[in-house]
PDB file of N, CA and C in Angstrom:
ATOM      1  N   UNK A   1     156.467 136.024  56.677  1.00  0.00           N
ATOM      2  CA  UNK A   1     155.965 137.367  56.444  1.00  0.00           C
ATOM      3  C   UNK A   1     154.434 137.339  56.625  1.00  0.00           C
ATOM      4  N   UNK A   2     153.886 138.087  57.554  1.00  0.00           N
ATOM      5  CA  UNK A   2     152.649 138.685  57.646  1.00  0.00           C
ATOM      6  C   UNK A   2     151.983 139.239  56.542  1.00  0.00           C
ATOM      7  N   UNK A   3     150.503 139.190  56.834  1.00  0.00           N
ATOM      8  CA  UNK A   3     149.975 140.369  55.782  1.00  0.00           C
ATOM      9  C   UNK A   3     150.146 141.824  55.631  1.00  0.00           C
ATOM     10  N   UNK A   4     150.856 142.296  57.245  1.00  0.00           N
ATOM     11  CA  UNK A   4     150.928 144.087  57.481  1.00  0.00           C
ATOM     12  C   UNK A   4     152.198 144.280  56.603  1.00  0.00           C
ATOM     13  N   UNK A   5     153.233 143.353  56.756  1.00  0.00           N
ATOM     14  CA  UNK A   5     154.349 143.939  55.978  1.00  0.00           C
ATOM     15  C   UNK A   5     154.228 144.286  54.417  1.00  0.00           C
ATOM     16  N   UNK A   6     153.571 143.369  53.663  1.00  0.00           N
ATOM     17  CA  UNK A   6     153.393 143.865  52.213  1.00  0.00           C
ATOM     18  C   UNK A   6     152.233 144.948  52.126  1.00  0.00           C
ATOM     19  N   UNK A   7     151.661 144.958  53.287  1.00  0.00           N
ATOM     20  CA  UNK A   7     150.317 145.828  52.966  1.00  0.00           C
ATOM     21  C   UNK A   7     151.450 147.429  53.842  1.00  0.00           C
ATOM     22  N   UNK A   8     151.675 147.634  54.181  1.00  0.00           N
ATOM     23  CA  UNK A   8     152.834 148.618  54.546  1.00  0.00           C
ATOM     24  C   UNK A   8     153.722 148.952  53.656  1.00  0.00           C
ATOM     25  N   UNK A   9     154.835 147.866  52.850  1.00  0.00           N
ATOM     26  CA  UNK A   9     155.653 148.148  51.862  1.00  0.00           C
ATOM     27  C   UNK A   9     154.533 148.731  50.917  1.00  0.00           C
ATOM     28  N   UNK A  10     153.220 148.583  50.645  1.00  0.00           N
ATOM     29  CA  UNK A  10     152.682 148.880  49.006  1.00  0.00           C
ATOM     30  C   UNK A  10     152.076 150.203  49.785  1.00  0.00           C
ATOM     31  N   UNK A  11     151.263 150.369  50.708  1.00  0.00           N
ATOM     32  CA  UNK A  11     150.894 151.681  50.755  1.00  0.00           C
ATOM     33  C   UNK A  11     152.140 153.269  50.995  1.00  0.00           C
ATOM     34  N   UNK A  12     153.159 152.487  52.013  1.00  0.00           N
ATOM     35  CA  UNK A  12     154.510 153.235  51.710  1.00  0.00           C
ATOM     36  C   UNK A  12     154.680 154.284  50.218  1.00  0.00           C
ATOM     37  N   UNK A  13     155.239 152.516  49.472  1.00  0.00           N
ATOM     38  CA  UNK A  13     155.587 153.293  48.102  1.00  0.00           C
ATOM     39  C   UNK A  13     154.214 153.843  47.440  1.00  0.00           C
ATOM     40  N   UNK A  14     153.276 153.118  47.507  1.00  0.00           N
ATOM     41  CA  UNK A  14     151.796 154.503  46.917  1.00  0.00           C
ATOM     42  C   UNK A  14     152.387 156.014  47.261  1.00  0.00           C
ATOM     43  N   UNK A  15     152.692 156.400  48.390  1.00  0.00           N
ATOM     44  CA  UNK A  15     152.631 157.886  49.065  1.00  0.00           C
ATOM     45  C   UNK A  15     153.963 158.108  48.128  1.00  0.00           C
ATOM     46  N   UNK A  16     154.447 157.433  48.577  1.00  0.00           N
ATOM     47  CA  UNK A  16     156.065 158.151  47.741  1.00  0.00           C
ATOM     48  C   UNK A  16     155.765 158.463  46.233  1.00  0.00           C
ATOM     49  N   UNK A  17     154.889 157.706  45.621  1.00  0.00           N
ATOM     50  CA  UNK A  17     154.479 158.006  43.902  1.00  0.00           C
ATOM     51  C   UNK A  17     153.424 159.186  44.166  1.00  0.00           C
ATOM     52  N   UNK A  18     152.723 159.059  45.331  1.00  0.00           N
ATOM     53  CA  UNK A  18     151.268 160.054  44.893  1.00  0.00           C
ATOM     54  C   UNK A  18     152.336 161.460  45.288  1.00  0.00           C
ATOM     55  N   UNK A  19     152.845 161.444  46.220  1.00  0.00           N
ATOM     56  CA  UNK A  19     153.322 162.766  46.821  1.00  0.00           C
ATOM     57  C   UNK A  19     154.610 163.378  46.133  1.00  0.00           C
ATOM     58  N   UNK A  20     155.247 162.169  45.487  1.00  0.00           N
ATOM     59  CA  UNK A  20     156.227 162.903  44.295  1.00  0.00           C
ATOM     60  C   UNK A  20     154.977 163.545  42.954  1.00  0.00           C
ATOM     61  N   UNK A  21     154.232 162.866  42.717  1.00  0.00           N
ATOM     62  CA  UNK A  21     153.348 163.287  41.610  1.00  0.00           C
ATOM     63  C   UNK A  21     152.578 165.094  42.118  1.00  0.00           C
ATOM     64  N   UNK A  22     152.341 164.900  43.015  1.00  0.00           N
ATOM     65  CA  UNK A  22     151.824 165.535  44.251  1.00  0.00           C
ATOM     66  C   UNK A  22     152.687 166.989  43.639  1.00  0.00           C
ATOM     67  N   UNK A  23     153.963 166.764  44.203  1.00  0.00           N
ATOM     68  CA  UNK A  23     155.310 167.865  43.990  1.00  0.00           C
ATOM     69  C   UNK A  23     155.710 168.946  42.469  1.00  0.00           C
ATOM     70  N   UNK A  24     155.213 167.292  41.549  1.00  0.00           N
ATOM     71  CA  UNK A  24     155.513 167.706  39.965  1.00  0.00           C
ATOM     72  C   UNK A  24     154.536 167.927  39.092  1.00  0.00           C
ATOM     73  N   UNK A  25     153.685 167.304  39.315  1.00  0.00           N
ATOM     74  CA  UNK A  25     152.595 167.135  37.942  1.00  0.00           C
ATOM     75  C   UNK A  25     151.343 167.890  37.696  1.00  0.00           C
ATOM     76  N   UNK A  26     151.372 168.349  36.532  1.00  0.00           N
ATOM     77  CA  UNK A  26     150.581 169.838  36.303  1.00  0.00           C
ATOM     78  C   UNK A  26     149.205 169.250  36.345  1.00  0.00           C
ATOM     79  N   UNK A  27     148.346 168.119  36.513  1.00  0.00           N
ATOM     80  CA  UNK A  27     147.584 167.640  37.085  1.00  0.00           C
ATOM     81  C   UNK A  27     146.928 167.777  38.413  1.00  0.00           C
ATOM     82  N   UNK A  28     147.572 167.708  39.307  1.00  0.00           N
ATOM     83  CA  UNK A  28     147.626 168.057  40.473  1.00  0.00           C
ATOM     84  C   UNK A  28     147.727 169.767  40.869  1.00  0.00           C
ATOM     85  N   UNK A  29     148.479 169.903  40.356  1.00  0.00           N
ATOM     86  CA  UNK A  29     148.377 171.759  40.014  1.00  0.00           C
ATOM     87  C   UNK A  29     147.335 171.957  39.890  1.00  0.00           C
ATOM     88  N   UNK A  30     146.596 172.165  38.808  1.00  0.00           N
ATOM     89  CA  UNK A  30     145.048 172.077  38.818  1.00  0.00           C
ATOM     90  C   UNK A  30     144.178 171.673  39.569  1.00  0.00           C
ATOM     91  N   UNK A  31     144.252 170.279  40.166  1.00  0.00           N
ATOM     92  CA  UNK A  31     143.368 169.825  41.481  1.00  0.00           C
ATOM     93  C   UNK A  31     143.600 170.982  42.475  1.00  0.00           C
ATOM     94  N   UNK A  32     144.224 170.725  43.076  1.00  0.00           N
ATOM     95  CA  UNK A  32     144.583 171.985  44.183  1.00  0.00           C
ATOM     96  C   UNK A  32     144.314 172.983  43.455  1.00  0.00           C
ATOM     97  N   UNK A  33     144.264 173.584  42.847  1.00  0.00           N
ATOM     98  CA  UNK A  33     143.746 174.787  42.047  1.00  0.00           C
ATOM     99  C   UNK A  33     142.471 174.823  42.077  1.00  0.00           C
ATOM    100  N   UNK A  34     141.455 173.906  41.278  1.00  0.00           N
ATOM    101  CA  UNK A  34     139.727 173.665  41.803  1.00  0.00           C
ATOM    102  C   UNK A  34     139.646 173.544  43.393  1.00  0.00           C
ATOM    103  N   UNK A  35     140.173 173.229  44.431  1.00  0.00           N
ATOM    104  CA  UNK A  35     140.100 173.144  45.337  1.00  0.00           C
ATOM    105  C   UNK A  35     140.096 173.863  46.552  1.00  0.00           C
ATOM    106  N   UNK A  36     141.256 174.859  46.257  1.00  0.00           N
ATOM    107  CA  UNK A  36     141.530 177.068  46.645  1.00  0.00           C
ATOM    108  C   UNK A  36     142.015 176.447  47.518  1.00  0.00           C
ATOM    109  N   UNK A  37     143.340 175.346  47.211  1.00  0.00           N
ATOM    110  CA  UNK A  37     144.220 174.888  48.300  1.00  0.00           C
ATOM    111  C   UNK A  37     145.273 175.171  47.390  1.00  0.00           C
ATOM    112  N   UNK A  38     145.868 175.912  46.725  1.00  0.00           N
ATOM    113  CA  UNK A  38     146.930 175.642  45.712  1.00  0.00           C
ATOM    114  C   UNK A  38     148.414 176.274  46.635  1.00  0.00           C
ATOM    115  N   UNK A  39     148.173 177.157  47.726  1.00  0.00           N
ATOM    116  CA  UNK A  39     149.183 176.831  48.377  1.00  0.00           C
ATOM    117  C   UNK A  39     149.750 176.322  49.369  1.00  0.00           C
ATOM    118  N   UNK A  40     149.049 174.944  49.343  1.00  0.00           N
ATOM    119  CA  UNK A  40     149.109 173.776  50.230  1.00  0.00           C
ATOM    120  C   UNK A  40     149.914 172.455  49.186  1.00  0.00           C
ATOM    121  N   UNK A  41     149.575 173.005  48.112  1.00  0.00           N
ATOM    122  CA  UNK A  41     150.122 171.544  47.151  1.00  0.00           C
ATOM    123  C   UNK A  41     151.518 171.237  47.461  1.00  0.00           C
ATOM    124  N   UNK A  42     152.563 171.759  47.655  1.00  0.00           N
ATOM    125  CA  UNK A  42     154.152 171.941  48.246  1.00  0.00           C
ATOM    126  C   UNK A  42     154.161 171.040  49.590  1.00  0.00           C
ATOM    127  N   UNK A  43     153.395 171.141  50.263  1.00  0.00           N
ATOM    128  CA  UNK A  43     153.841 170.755  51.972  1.00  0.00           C
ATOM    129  C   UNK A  43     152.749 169.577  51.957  1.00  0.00           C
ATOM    130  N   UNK A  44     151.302 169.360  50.815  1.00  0.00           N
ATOM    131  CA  UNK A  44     150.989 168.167  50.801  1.00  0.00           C
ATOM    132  C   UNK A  44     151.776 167.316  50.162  1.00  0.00           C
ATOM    133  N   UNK A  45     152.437 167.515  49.050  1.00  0.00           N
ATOM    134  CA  UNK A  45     153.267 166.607  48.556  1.00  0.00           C
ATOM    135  C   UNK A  45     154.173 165.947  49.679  1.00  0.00           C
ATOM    136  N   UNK A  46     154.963 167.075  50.468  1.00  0.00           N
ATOM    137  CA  UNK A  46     156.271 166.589  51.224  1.00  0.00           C
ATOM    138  C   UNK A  46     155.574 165.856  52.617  1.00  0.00           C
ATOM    139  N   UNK A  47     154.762 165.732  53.003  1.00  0.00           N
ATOM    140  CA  UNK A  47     153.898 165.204  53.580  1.00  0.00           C
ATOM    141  C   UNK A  47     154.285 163.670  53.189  1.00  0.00           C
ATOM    142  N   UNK A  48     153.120 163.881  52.194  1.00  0.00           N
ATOM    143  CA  UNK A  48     153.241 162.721  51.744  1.00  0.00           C
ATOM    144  C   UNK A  48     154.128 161.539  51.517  1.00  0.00           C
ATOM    145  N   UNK A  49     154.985 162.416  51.103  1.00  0.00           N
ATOM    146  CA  UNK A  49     156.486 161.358  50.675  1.00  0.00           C
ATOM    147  C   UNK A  49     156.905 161.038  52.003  1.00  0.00           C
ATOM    148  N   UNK A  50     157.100 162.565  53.133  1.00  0.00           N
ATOM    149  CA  UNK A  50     157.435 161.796  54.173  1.00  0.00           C
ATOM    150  C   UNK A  50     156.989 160.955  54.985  1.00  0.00           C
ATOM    151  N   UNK A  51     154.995 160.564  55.190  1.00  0.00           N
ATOM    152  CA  UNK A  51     154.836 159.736  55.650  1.00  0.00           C
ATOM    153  C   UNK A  51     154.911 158.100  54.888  1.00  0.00           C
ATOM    154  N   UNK A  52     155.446 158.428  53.494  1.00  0.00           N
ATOM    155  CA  UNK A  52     155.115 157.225  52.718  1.00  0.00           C
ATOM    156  C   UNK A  52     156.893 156.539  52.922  1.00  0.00           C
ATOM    157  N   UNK A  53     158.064 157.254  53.378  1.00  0.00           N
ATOM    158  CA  UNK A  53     158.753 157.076  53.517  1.00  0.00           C
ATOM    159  C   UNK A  53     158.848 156.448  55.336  1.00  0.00           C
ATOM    160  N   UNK A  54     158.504 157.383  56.160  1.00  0.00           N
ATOM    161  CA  UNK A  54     158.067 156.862  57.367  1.00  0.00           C
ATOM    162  C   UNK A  54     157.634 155.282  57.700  1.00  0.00           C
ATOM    163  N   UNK A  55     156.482 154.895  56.588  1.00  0.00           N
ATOM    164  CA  UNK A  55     155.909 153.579  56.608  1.00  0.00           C
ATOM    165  C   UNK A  55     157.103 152.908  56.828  1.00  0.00           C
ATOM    166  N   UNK A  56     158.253 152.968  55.788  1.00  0.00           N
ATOM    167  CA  UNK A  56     158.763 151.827  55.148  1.00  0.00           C
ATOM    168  C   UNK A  56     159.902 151.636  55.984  1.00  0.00           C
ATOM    169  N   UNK A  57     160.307 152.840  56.948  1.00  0.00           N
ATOM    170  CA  UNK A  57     161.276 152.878  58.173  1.00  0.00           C
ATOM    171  C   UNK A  57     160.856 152.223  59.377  1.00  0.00           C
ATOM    172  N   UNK A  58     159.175 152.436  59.174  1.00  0.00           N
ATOM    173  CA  UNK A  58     158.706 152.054  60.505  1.00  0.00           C
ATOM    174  C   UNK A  58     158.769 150.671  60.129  1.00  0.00           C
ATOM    175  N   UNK A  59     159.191 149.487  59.705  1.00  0.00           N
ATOM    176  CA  UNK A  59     159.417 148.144  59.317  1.00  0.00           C
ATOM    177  C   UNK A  59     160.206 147.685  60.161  1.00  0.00           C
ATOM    178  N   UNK A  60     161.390 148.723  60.605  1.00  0.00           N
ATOM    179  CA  UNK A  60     162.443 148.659  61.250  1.00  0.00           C
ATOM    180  C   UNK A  60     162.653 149.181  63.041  1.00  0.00           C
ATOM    181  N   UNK A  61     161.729 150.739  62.318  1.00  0.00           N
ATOM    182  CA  UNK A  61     161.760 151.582  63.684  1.00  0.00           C
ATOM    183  C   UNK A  61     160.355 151.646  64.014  1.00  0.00           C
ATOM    184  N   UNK A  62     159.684 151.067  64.847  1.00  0.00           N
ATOM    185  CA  UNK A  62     158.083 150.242  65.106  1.00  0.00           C
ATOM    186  C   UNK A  62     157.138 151.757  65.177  1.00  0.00           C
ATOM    187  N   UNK A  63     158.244 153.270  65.869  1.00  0.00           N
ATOM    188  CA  UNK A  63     158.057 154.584  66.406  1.00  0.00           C
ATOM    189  C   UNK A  63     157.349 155.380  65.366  1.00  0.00           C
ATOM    190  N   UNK A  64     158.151 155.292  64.090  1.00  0.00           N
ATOM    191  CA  UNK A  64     158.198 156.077  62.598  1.00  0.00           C
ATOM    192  C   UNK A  64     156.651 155.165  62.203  1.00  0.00           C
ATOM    193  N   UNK A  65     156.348 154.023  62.322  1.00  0.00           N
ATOM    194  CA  UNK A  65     155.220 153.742  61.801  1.00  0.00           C
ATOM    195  C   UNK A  65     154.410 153.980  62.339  1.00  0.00           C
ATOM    196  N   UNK A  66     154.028 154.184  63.565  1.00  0.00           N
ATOM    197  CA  UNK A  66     152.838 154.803  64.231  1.00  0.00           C
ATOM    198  C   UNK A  66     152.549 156.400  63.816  1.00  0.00           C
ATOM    199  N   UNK A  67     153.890 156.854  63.330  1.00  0.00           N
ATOM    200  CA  UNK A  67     153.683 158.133  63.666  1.00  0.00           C
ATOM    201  C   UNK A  67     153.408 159.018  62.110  1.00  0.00           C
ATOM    202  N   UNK A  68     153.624 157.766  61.531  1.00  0.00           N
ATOM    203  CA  UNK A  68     153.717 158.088  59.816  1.00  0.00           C
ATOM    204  C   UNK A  68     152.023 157.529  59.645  1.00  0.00           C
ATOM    205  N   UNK A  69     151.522 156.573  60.071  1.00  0.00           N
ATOM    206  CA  UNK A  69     150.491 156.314  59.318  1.00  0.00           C
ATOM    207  C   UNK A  69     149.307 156.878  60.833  1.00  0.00           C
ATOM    208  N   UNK A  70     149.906 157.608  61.480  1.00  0.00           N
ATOM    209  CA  UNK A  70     148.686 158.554  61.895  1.00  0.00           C
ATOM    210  C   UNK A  70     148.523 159.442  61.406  1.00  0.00           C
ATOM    211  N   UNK A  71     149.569 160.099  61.095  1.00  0.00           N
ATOM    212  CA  UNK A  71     149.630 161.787  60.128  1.00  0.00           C
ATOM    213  C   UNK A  71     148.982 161.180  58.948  1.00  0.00           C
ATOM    214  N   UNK A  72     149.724 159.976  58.225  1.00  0.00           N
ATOM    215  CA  UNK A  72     148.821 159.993  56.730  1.00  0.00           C
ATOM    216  C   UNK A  72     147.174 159.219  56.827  1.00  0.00           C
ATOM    217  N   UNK A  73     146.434 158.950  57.945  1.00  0.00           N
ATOM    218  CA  UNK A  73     145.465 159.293  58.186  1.00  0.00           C
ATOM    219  C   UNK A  73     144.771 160.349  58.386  1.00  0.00           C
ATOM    220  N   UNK A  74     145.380 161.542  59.277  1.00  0.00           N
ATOM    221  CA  UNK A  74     144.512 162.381  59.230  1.00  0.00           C
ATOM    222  C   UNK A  74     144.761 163.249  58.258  1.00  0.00           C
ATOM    223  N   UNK A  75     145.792 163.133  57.372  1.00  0.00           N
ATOM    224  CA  UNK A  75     146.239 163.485  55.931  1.00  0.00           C
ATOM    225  C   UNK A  75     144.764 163.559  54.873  1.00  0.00           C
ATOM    226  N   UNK A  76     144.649 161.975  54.908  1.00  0.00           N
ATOM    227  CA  UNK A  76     143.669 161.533  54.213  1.00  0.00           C
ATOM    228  C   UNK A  76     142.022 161.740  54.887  1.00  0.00           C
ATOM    229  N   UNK A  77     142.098 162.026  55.849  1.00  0.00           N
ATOM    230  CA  UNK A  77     140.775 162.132  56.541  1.00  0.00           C
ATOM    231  C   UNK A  77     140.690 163.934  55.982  1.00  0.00           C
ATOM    232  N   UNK A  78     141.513 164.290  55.776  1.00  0.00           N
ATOM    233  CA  UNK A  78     141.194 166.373  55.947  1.00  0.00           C
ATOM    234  C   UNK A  78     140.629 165.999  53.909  1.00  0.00           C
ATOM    235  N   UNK A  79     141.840 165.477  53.068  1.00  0.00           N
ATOM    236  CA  UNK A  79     141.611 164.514  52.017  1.00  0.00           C
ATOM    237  C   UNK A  79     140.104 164.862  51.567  1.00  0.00           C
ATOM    238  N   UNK A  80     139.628 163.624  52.600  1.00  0.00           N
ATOM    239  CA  UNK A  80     138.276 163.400  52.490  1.00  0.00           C
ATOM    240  C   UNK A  80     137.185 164.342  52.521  1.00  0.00           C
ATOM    241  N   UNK A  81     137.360 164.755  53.686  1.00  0.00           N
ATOM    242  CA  UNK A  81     136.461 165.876  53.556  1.00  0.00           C
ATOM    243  C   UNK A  81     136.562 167.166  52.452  1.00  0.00           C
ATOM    244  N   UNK A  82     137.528 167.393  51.847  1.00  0.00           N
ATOM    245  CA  UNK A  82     137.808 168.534  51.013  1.00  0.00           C
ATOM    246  C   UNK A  82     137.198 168.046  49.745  1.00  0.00           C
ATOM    247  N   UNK A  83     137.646 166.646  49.390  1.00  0.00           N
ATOM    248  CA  UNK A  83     136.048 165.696  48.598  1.00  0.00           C
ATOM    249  C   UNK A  83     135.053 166.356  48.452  1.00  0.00           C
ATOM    250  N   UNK A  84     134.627 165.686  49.736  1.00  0.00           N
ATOM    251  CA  UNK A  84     133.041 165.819  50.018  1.00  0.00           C
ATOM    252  C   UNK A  84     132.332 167.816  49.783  1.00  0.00           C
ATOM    253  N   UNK A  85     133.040 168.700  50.078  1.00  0.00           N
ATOM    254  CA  UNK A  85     132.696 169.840  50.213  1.00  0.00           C
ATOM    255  C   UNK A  85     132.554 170.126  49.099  1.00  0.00           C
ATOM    256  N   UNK A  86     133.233 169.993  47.986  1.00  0.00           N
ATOM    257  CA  UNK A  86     134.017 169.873  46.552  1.00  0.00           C
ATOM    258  C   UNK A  86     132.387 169.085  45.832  1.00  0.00           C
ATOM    259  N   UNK A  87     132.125 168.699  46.569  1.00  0.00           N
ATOM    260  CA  UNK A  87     130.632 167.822  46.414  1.00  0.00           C
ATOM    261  C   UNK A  87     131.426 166.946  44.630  1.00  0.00           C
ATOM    262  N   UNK A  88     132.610 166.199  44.956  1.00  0.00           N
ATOM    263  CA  UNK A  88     132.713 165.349  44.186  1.00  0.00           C
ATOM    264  C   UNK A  88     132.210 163.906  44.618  1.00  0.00           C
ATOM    265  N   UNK A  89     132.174 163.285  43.358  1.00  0.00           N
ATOM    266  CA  UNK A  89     131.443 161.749  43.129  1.00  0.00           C
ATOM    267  C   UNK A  89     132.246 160.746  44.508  1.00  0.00           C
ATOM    268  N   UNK A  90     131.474 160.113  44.178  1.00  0.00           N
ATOM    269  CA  UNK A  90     132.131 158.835  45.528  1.00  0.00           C
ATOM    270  C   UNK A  90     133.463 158.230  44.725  1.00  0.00           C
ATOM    271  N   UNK A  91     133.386 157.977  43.514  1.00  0.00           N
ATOM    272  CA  UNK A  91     134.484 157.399  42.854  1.00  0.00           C
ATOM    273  C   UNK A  91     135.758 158.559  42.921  1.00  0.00           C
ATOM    274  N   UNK A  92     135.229 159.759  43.108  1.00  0.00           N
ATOM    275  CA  UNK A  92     136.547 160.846  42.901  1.00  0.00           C
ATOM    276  C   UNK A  92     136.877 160.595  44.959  1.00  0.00           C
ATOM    277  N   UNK A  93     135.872 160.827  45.491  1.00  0.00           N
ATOM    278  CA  UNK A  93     136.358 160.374  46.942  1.00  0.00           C
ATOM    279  C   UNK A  93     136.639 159.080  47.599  1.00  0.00           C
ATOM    280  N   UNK A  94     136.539 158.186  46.596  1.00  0.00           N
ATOM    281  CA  UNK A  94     136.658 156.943  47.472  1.00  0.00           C
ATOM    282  C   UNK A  94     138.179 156.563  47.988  1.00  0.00           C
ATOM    283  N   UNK A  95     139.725 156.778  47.358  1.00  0.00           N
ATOM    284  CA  UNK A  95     140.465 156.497  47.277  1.00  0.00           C
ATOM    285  C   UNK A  95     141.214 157.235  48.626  1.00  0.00           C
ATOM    286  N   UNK A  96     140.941 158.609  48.976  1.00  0.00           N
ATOM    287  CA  UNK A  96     141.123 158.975  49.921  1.00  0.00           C
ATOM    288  C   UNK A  96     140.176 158.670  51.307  1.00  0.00           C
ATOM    289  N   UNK A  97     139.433 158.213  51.714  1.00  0.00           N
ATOM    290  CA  UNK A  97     138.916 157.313  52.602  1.00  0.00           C
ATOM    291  C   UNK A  97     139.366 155.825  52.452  1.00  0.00           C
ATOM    292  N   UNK A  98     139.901 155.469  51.858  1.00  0.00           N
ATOM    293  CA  UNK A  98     140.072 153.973  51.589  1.00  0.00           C
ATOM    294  C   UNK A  98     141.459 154.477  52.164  1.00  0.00           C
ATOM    295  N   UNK A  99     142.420 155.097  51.856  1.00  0.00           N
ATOM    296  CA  UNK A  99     143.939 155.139  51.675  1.00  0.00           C
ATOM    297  C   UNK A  99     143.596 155.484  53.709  1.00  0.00           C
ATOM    298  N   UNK A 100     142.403 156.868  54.243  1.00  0.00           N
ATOM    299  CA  UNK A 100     142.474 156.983  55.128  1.00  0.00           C
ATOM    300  C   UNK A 100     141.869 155.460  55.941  1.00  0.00           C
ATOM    301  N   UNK A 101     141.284 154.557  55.994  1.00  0.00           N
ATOM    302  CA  UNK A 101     141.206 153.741  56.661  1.00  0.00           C
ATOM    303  C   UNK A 101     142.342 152.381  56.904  1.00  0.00           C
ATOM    304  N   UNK A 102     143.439 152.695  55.798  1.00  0.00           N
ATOM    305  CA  UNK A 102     144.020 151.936  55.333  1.00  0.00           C
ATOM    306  C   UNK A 102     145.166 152.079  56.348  1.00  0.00           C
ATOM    307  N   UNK A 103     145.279 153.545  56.396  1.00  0.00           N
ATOM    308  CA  UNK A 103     146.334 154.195  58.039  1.00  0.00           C
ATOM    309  C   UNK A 103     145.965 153.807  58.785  1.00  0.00           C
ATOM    310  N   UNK A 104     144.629 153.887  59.558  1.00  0.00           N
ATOM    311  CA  UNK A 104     144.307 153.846  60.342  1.00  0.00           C
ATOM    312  C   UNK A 104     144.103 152.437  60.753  1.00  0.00           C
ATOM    313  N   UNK A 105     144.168 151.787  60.124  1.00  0.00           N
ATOM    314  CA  UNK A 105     144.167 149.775  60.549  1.00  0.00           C
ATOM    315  C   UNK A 105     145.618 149.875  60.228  1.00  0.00           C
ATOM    316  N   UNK A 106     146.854 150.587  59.877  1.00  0.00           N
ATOM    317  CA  UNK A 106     147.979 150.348  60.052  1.00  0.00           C
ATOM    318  C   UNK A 106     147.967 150.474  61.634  1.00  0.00           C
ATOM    319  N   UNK A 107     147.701 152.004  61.693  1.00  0.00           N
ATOM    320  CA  UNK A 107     148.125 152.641  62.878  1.00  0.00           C
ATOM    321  C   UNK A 107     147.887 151.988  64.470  1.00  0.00           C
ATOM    322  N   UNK A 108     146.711 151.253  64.086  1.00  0.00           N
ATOM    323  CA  UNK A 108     146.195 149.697  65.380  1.00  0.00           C
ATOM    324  C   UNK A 108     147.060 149.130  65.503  1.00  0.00           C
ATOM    325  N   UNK A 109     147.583 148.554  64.415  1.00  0.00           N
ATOM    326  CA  UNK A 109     148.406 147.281  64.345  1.00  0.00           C
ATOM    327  C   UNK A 109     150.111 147.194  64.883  1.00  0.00           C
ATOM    328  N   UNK A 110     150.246 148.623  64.426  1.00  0.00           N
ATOM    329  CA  UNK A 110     151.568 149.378  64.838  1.00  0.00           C
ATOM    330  C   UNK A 110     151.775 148.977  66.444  1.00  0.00           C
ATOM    331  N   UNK A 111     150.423 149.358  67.042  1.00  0.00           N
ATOM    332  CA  UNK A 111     150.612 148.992  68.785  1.00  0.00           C
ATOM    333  C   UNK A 111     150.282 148.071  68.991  1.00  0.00           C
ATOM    334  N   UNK A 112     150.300 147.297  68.250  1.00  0.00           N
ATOM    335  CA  UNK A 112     150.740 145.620  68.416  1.00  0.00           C
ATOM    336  C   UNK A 112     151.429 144.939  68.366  1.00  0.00           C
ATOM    337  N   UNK A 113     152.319 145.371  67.417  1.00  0.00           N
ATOM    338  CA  UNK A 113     153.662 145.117  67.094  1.00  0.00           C
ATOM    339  C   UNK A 113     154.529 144.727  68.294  1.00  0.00           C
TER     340      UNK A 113
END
């Protein structure tokens, strides 16, 4: 086993926890609420799950991982910037640039595979 496969299985299931949390939790309600995205929170969640589900197919189907951790890059890149506008702290933005670079060195590696 490589390093991409566990680093794929863990960011996978991340999306599947953030984007179920994403779906349910009155936490997040509120974020998207400070944000004047609140009716985006529904289709970011399912997003989410589906590219975090995508990852863990693309293990198998090489197609689903390119195509899952490009969307949840530019997922996390739109993410980012809604941060930054939000003029929150680097610690409130860091996780979504990290998660987005984290696709995006998937998404290389994918066409290497």
């Amino acid at each position: 086993m490589n390093f991409l496969t566990p680093l794929i299985c863990t960011i996978g299931v991340t999306f599947l926890i953030y984007g179920g949390l994403c779906l349910s939790s009155l936490s997040m309600v509120e974020d998207f609420q400070r944000f004047g995205l609140e009716r985006l929170r529904m289709l970011t969640g399912l997003l989410e799950v589906l590219g975090g589900s995508g990852l863990l197919v693309g293990l198998k189907w090489p197609p689903a991982l390119s195509i899952s951790s490009a969307g949840l890059s530019l997922l996390m890149l739109i993410a980012f910037g809604v941060r930054l506008k939000m003029r929150d702290s680097i610690v409130q933005s860091l996780p979504s640039l990290a998660l987005m670079l984290v696709n995006a060195y998937i998404l290389v590696k994918s066409f290497q595979r």
